[in-house]
N, C-alpha and C. Protein backbone atom coordinates (compact mmCIF):
# COMPACT_ATOMS: atom_id res chain seq x y z
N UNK A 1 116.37 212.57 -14.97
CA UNK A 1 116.05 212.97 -16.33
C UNK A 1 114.57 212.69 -16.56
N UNK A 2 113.83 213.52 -17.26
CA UNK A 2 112.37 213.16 -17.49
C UNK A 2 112.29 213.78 -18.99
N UNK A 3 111.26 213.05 -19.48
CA UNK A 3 110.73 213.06 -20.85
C UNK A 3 109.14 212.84 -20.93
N UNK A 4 109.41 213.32 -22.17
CA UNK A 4 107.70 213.30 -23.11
C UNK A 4 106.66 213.80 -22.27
N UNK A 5 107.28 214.53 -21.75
CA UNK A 5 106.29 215.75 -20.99
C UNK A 5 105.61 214.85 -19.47
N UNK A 6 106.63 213.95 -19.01
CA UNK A 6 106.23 213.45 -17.23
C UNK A 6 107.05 213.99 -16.44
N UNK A 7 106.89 214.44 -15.24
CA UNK A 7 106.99 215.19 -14.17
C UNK A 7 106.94 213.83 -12.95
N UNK A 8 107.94 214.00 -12.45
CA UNK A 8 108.36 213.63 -11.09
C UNK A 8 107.88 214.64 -10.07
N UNK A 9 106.56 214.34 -9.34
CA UNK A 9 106.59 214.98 -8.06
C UNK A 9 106.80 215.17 -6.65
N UNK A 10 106.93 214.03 -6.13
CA UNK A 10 107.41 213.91 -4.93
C UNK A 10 108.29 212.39 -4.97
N UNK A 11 108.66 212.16 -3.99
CA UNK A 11 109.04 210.85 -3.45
C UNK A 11 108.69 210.93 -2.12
N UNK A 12 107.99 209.33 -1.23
CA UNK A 12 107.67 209.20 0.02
C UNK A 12 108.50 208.03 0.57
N UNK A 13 109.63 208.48 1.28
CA UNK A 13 110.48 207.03 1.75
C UNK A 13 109.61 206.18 2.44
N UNK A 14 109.43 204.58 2.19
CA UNK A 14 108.63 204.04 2.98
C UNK A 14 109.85 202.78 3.68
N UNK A 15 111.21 203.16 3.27
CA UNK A 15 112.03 202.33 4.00
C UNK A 15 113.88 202.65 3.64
N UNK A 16 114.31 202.84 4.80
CA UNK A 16 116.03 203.45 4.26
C UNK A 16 116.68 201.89 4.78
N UNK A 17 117.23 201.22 3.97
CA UNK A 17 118.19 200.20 4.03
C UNK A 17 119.69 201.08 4.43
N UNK A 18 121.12 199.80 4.42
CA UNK A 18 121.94 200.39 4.66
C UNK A 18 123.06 201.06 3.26
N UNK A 19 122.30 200.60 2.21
CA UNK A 19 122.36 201.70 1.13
C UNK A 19 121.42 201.88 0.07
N UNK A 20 120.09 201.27 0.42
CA UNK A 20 119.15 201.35 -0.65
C UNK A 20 118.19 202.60 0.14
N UNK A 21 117.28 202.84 -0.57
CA UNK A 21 116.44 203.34 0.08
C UNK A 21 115.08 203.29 -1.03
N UNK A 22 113.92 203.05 -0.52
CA UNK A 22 112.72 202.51 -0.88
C UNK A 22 111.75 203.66 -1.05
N UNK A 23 111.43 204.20 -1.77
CA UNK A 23 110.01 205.46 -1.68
C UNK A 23 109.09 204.71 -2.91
N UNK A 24 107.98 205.84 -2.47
CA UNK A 24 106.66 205.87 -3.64
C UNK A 24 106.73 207.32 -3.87
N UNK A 25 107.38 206.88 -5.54
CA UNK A 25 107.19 208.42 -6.07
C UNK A 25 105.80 208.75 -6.73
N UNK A 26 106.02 210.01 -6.89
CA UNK A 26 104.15 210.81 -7.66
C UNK A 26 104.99 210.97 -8.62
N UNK A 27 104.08 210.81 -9.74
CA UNK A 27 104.13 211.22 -11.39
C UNK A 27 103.44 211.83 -11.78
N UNK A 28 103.25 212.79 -12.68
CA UNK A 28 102.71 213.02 -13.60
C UNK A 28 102.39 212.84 -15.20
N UNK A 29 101.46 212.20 -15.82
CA UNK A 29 101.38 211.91 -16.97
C UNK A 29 101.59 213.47 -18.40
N UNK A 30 101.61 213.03 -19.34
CA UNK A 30 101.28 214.24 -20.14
C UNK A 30 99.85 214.84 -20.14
N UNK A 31 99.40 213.84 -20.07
CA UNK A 31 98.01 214.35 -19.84
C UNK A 31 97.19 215.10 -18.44
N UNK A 32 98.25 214.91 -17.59
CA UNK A 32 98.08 215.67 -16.32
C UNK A 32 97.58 214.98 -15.19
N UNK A 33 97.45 213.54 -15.94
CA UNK A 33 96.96 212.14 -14.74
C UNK A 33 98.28 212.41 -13.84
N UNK A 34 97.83 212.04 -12.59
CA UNK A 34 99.10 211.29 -11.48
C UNK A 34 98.84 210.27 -11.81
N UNK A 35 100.26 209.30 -11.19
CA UNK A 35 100.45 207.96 -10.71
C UNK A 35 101.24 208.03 -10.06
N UNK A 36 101.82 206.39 -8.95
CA UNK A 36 102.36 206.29 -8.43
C UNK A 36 103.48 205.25 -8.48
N UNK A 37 104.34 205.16 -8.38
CA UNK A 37 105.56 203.72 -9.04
C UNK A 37 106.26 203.78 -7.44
N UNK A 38 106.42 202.48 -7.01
CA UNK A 38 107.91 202.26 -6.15
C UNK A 38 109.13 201.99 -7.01
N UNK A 39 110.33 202.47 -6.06
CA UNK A 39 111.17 203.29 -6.32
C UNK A 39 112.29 202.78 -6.04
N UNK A 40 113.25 202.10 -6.19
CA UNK A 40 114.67 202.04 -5.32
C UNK A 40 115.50 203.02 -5.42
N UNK A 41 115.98 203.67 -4.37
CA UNK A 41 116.72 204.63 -4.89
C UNK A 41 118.27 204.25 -4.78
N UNK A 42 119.28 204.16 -5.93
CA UNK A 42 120.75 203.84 -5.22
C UNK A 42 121.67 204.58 -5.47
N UNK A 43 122.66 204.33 -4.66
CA UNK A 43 123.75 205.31 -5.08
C UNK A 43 124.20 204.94 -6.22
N UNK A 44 124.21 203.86 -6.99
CA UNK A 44 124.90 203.15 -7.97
C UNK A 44 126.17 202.13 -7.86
N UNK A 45 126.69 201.69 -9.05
CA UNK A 45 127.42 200.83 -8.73
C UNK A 45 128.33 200.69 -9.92
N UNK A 46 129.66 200.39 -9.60
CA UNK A 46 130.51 199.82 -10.42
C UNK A 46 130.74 198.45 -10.85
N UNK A 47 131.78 198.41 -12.29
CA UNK A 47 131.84 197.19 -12.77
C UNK A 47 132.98 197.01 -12.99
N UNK A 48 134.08 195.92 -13.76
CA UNK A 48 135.20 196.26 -14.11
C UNK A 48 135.34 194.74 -14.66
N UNK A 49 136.04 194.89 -15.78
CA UNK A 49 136.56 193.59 -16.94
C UNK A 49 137.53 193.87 -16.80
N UNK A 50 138.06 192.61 -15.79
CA UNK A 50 139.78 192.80 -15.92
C UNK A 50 140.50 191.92 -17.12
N UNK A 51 141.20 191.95 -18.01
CA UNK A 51 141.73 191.79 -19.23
C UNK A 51 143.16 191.45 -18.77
N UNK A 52 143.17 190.23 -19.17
CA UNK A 52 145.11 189.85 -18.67
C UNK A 52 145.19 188.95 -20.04
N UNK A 53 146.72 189.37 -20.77
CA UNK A 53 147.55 188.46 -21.91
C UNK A 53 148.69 187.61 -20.99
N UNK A 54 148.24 186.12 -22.14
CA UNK A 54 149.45 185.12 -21.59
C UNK A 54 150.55 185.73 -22.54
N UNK A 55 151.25 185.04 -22.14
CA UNK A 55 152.62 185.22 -22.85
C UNK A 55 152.38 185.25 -24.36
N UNK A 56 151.52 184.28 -24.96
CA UNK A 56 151.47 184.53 -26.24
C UNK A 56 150.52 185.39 -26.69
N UNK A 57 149.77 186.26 -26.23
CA UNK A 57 148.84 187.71 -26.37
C UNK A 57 147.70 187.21 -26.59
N UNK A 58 147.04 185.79 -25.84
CA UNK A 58 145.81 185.81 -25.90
C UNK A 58 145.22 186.01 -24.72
N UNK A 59 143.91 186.85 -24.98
CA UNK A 59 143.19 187.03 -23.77
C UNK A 59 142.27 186.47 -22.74
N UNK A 60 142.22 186.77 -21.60
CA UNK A 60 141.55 186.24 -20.60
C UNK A 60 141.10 187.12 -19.62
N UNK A 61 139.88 186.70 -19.05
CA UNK A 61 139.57 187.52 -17.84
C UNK A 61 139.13 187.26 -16.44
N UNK A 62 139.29 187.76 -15.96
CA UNK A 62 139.07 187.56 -14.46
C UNK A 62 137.92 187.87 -13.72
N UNK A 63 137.18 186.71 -13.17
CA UNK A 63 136.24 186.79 -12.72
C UNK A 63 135.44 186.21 -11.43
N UNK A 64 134.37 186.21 -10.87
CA UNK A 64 134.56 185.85 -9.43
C UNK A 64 133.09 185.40 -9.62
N UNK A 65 133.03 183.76 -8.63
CA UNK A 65 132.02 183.08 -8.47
C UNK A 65 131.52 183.22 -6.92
N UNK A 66 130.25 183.60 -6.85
CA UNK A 66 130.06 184.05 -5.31
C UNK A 66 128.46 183.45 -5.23
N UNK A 67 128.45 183.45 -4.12
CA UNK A 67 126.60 183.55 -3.47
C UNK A 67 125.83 184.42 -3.81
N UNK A 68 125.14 184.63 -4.62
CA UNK A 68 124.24 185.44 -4.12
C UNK A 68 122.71 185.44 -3.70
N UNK A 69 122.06 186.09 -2.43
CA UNK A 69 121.11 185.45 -1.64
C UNK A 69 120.11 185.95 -3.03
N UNK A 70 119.95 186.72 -3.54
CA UNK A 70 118.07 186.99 -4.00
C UNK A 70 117.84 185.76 -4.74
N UNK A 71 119.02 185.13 -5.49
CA UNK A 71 119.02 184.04 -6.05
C UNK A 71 119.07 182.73 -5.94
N UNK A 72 119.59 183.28 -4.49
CA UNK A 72 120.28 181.88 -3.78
C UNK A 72 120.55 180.38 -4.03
N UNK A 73 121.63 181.15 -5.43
CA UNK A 73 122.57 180.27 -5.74
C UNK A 73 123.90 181.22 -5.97
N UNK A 74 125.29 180.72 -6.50
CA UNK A 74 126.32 180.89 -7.12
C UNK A 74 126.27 181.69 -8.25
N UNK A 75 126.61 182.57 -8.56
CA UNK A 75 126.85 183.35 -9.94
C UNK A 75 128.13 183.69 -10.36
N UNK A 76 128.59 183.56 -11.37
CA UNK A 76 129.76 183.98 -11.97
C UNK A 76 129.51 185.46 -12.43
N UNK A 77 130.09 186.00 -12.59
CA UNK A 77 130.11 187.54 -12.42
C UNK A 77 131.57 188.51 -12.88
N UNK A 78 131.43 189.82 -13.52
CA UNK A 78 132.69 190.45 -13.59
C UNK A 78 132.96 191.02 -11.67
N UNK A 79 133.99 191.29 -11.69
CA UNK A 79 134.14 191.98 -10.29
C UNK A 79 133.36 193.30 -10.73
N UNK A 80 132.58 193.70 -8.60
CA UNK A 80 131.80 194.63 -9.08
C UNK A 80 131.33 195.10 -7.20
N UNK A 81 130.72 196.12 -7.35
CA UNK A 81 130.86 197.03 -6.06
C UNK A 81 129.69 198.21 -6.28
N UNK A 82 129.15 198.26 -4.87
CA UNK A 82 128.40 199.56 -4.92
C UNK A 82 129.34 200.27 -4.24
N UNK A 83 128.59 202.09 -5.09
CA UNK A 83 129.02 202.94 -4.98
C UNK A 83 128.75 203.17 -3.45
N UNK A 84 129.45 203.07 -2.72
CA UNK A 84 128.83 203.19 -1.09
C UNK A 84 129.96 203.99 0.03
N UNK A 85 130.68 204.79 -0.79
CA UNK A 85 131.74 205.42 -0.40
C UNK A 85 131.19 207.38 -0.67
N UNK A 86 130.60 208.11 0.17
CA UNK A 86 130.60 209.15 -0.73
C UNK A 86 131.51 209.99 -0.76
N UNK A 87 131.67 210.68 -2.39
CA UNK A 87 132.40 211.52 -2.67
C UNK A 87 133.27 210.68 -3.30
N UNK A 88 133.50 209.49 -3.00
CA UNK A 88 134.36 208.61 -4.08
C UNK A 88 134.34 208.50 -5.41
N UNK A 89 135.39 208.91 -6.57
CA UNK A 89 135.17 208.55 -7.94
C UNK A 89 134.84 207.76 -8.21
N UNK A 90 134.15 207.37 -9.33
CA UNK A 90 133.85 205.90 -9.80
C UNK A 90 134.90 205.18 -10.15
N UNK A 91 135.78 205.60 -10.66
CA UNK A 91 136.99 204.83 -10.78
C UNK A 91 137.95 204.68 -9.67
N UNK A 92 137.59 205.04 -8.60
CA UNK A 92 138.42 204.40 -7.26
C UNK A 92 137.54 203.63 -6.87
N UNK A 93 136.31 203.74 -6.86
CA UNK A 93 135.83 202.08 -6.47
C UNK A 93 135.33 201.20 -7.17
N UNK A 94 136.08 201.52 -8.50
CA UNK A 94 136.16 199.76 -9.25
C UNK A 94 137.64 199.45 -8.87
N UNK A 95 138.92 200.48 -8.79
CA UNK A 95 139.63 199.98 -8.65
C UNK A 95 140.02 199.43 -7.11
N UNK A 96 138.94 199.33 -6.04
CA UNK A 96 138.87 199.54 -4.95
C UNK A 96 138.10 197.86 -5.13
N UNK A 97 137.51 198.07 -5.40
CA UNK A 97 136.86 196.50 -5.74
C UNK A 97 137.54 195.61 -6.03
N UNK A 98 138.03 195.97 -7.79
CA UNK A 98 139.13 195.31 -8.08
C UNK A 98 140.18 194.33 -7.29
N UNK A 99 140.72 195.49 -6.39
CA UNK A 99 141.07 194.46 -5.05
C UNK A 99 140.70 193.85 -4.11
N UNK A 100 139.70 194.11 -3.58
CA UNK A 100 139.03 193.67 -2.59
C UNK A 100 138.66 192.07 -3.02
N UNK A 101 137.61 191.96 -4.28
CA UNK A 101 137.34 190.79 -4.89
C UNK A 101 137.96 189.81 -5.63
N UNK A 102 138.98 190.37 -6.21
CA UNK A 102 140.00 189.28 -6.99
C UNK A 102 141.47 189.98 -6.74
N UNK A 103 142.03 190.50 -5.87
CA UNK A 103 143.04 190.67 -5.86
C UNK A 103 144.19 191.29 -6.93
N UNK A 104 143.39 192.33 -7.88
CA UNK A 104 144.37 192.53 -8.41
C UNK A 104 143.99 194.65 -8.59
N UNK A 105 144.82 194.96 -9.10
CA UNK A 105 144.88 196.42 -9.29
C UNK A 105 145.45 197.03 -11.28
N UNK A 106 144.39 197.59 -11.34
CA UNK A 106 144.63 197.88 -13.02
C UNK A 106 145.83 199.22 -12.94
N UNK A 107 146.26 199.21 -14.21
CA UNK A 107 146.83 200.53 -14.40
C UNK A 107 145.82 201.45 -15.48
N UNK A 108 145.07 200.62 -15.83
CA UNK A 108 144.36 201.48 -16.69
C UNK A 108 142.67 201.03 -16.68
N UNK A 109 142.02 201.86 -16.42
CA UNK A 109 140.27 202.00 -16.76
C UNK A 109 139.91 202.91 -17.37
N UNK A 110 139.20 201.91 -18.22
CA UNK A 110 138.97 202.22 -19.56
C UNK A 110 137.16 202.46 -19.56
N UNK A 111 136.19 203.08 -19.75
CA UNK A 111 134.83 203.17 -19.75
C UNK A 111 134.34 202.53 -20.76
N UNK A 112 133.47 201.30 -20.30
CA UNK A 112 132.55 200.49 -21.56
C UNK A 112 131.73 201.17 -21.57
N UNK A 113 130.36 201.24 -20.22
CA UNK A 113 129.14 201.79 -20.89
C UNK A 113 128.94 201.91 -19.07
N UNK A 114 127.95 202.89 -19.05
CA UNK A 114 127.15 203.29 -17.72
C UNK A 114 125.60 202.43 -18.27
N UNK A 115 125.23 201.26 -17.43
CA UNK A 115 124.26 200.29 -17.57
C UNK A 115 123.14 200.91 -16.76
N UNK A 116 122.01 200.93 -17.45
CA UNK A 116 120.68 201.35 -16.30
C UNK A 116 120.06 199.39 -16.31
N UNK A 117 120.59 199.04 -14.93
CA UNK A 117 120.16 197.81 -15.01
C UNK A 117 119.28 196.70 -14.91
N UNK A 118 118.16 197.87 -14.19
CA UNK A 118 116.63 197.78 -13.85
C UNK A 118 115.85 198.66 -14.12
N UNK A 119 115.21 199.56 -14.86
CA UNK A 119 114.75 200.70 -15.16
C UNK A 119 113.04 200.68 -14.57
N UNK A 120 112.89 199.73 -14.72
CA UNK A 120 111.36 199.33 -13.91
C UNK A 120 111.65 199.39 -12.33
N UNK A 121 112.50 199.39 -12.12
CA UNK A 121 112.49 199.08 -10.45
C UNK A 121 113.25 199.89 -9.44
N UNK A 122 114.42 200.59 -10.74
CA UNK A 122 115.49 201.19 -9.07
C UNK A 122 116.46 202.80 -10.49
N UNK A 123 117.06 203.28 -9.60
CA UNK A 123 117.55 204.83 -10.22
C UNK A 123 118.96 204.33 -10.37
N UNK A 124 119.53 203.05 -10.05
CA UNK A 124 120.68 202.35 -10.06
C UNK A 124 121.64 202.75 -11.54
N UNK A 125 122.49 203.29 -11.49
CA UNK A 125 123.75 203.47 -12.96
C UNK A 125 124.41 202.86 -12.24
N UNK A 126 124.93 201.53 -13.05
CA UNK A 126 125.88 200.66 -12.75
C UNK A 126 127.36 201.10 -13.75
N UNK A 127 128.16 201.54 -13.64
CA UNK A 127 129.60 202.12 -14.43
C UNK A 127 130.24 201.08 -14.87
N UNK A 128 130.72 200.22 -16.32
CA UNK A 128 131.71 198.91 -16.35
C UNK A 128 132.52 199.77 -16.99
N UNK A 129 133.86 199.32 -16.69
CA UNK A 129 135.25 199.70 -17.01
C UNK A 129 135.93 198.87 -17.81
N UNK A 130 136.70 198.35 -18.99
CA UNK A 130 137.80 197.44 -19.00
C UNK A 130 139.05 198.07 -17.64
N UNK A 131 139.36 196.87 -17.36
CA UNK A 131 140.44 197.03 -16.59
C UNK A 131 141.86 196.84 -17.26
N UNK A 132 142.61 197.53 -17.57
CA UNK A 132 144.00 196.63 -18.36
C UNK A 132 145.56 196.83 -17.35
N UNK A 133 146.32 196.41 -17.75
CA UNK A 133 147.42 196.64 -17.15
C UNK A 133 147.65 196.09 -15.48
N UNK A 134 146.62 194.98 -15.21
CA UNK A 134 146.47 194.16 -13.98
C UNK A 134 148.33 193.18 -13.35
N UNK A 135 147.91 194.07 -12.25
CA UNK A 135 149.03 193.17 -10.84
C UNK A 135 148.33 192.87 -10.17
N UNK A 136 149.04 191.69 -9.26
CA UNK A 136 148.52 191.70 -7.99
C UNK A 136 148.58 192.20 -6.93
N UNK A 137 147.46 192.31 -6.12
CA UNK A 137 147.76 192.74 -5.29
C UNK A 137 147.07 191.78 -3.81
N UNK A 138 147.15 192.09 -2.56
CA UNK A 138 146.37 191.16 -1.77
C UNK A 138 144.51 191.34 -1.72
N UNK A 139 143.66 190.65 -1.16
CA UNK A 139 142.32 190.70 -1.43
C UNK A 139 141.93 191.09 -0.42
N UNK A 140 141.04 191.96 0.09
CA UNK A 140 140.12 192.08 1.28
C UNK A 140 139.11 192.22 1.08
N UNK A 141 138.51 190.78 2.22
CA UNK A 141 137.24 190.48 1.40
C UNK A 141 136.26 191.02 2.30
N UNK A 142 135.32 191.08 2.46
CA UNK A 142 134.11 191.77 3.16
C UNK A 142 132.74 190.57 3.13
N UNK A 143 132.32 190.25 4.48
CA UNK A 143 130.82 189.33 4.37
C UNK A 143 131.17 187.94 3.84
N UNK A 144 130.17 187.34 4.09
CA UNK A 144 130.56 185.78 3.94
C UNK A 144 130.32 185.53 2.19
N UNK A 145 129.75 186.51 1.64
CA UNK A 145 129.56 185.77 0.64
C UNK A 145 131.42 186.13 -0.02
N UNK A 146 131.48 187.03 -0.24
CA UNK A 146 133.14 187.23 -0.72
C UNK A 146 134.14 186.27 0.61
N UNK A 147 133.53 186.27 1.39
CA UNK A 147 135.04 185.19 2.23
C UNK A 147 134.70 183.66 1.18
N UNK A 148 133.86 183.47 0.83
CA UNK A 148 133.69 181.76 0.24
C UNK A 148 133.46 181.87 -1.01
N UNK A 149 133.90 183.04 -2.11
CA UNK A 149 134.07 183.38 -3.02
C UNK A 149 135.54 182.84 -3.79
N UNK A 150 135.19 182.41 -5.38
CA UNK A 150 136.27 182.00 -6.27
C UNK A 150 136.35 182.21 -7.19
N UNK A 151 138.13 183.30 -7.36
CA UNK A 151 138.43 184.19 -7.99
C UNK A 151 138.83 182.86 -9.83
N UNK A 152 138.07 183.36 -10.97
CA UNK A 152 138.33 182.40 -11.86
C UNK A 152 139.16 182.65 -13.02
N UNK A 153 139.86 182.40 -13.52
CA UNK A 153 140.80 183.02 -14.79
C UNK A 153 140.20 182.35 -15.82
N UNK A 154 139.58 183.10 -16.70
CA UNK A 154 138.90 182.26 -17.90
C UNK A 154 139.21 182.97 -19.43
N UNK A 155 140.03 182.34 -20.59
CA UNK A 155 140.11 183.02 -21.72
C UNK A 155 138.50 183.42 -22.27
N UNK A 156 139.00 184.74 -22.89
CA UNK A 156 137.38 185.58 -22.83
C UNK A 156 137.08 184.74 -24.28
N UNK A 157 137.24 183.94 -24.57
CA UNK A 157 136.20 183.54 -26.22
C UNK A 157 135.59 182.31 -25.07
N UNK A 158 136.21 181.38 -24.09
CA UNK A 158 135.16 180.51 -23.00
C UNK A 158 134.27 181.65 -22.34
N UNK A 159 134.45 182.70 -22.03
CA UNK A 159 133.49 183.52 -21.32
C UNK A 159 132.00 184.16 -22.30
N UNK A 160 132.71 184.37 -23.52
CA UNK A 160 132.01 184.78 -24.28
C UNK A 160 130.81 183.45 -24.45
N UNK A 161 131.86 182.35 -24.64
CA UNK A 161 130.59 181.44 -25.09
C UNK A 161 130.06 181.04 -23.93
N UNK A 162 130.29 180.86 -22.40
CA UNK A 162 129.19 181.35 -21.08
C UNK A 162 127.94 182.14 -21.39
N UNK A 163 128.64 183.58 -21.75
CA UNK A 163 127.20 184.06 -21.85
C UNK A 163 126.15 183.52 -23.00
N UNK A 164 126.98 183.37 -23.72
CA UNK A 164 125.70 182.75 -25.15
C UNK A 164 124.89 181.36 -24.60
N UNK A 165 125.64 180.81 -23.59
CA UNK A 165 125.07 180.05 -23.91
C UNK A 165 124.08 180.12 -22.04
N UNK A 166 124.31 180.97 -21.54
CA UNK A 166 123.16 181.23 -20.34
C UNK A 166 124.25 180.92 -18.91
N UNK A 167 125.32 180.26 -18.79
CA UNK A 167 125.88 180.25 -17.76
C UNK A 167 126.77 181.54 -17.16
N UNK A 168 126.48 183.17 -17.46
CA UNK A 168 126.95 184.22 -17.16
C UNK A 168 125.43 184.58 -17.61
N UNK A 169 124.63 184.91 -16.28
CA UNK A 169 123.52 185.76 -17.34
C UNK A 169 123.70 187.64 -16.39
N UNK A 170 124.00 187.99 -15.77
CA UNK A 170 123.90 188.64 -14.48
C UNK A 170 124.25 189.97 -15.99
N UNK A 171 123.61 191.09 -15.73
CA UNK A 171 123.22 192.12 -17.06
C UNK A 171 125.07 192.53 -17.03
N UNK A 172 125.23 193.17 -15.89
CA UNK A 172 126.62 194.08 -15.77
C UNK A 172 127.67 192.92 -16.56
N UNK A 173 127.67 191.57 -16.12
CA UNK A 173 128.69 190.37 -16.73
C UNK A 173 128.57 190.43 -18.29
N UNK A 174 127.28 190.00 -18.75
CA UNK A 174 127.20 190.41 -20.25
C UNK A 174 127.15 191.41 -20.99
N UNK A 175 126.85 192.80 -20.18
CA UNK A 175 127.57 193.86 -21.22
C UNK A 175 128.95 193.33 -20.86
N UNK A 176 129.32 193.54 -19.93
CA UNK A 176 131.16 193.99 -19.86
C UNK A 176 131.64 193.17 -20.84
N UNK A 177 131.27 191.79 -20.60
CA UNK A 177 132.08 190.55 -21.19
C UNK A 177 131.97 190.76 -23.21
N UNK A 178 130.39 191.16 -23.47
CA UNK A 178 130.17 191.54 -24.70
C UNK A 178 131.24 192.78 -25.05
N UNK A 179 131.41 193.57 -24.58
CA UNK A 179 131.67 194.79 -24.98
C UNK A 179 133.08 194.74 -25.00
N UNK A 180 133.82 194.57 -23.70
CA UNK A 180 135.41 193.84 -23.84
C UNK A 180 135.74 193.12 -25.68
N UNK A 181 134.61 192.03 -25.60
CA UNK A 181 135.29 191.29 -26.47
C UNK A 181 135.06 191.91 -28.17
N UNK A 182 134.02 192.67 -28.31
CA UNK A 182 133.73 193.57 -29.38
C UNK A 182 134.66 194.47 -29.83
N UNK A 183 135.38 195.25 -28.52
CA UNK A 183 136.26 196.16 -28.65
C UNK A 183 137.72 195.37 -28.71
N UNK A 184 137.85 194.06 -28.73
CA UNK A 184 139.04 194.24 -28.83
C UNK A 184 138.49 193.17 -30.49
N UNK A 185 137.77 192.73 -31.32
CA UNK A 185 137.94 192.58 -32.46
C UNK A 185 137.84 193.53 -33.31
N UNK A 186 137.48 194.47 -32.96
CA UNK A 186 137.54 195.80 -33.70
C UNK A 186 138.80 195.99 -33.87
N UNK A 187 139.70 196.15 -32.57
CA UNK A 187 141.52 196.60 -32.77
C UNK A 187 142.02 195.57 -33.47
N UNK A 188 141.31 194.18 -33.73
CA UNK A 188 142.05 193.19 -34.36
C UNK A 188 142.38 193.42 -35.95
N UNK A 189 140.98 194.36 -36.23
CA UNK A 189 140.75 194.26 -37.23
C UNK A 189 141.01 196.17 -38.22
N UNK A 190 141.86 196.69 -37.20
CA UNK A 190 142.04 198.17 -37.04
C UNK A 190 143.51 198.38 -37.71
């Protein structure tokens, strides 16, 4: 998509990862200046808020504490997956994730919001889903960081107050977790 009169002119790959890929694109200004920006290019990625009621209909969600190296530390996180399947719907690989990372399978995905989660840096649409109607199912995990990964059950008003208070900061975790919990005081109040 381009606006306010800039023009995308080329892209120059200066590196293909095993699903990123790196160029220097040409721009054009309105004024007819070039420039040049690096680029990530991705396939994108999914998200998914899985939503489970105890017996007495309060909610909770499911979520997964893992490694991650750029940070290299632990992050708590919604379950989540690149798009790295092609031709795959987006909703088979959250629900593809879904299992893989916490072991369970929704009957229903639901669309929160398509997240642009770096806009300075990469072409990345990250997709979050509510997940509802969760079973289990078995996990297959992939790489060391998901083999030493821990799947967490947390009622979403403790998750909510995570993010407020900085221990969930990861963008895809706080929309989902925000937006989950927005949409369901709205039905509270519906």
């Amino acid at each position: 998509m381009t606006g306010s009169g800039f023009r995308r002119l080329d892209d120059r790959e200066v590196h293909q990862g095993h699903v990123w890929r790196v160029v220097v694109a040409d721009f054009e200004a309105p004024d007819g200046s070039r420039f040049e920006r690096d680029v990530v290019r991705s396939p994108g990625a999914v998200a998914a808020v899985p939503l489970v009621f105890d017996a007495e209909g309060n909610p909770s969600v499911v979520l997964v504490r893992q490694y991650r190296p750029a940070y290299e530390q632990e992050l708590i996180e919604i379950p989540a997956g690149m798009r790295d399947v092609d031709g795959e719907p987006p909703e088979e690989t959250a629900r593809r994730e879904l299992a893989e990372e916490v072991g369970i399978l929704p009957a229903s995905l639901e669309l929160l919001i398509e997240l642009l989660p770096s806009p300075g840096l990469t072409d990345s649409v990250t997709t979050i889903y509510l997940a509802t109607g969760c079973a289990p199912v078995e996990r297959s995990l992939h790489g060391p960081e998901e083999e030493h990964s821990e799947v967490l059950h947390i009622p979403l008003d403790d998750a909510v107050a995570m993010v407020e208070r900085g221990d969930i900061a990861d963008s895809k975790s706080v929309a989902g977790l925000l937006l989950t919990d927005r949409r369901l005081r709205a039905n509270d109040h519906s």
